[in-house]
Protein backbone atom coordinates (compact mmCIF):
# COMPACT_ATOMS: atom_id res chain seq x y z
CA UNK A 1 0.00 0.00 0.00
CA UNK A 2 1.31 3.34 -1.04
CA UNK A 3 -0.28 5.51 1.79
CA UNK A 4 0.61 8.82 -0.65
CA UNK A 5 -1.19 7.98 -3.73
CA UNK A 6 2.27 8.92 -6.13
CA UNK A 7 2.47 5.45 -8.27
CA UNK A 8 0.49 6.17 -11.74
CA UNK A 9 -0.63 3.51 -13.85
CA UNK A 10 1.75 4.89 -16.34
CA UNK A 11 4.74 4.54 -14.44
CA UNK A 12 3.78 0.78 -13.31
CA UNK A 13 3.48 0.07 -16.83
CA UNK A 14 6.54 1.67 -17.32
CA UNK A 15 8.38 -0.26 -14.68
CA UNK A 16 7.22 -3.58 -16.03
CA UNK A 17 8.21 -2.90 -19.63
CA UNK A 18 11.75 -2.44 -18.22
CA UNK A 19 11.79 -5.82 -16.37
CA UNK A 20 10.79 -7.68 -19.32
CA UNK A 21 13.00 -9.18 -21.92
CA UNK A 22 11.54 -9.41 -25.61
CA UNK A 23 14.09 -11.07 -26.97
CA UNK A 24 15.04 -14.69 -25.71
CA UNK A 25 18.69 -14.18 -24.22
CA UNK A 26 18.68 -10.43 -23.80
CA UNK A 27 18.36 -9.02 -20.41
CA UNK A 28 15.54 -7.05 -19.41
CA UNK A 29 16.84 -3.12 -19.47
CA UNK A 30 15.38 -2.19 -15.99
CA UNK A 31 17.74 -5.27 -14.71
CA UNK A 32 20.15 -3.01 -12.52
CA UNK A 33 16.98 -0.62 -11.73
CA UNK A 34 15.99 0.09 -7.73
CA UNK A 35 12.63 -0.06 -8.48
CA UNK A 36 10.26 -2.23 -10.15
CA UNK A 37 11.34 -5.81 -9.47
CA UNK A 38 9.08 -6.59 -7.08
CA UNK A 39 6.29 -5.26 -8.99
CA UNK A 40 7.14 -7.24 -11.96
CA UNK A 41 7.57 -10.44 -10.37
CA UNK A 42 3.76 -10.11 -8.86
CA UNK A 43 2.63 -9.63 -12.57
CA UNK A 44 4.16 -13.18 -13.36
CA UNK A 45 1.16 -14.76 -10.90
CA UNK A 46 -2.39 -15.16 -11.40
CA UNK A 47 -3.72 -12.16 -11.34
CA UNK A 48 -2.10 -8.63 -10.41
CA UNK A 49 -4.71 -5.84 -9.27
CA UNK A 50 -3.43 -2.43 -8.60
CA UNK A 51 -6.21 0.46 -7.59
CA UNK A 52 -4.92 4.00 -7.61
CA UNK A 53 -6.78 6.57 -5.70
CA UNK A 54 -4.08 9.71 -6.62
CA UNK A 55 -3.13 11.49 -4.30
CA UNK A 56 -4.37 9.34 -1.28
CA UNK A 57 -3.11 5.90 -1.94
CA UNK A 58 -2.73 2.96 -4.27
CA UNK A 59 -3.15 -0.86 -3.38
CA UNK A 60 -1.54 -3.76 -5.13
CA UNK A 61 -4.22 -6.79 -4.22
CA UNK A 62 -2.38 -10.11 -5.60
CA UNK A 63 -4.93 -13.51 -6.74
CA UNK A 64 -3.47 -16.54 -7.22
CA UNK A 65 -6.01 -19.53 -8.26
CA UNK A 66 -5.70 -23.16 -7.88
CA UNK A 67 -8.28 -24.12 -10.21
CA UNK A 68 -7.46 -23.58 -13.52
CA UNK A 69 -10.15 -22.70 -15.22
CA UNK A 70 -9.99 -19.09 -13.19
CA UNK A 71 -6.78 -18.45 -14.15
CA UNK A 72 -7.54 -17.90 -17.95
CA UNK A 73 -8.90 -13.95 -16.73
CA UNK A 74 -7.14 -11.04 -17.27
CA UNK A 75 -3.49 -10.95 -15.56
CA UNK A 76 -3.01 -7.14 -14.92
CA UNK A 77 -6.11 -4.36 -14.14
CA UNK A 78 -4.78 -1.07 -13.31
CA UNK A 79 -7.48 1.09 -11.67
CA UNK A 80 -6.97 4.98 -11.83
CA UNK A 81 -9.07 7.56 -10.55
CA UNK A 82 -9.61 11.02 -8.78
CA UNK A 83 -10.73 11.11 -5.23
């Protein structure tokens, strides 16, 4: 939980773009960065929900399903929006 509300959707998709590799053998770019790793390692599971309320706080809510079938939803929502 960021308790300030700072994190935009466009800078969490920004942070994942840098932790993936497109190329097989290449390094992701963001591979030295500070940020962002932990963020793009909760995209690899299930489901990744992050709700931004800016300027108040945003909330990373993680789902991980054991039956399959649920898991074939959509793997990242970002939710942005004005108190």
């Amino acid at each position: 939980m960021d308790q300030k509300g700072t994190l935009r959707s466009s800078r969490i998709l920004k942070k994942l773009q840098r932790h993936t590799s497109f190329d097989i053998g290449d390094l992701p770019t963001g591979l030295e960065d500070p940020t962002g790793r932990g963020l793009f390692i909760l995209s690899r599971q299930t489901r990744l929900v992050v709700n931004v309320l800016l300027g108040l706080k945003t909330e990373v809510i993680l789902m991980h399903f054991f039956d399959e079938k649920k898991n074939k939803y959509q793997s990242l929502i970002i939710n942005e929006k004005l108190p």
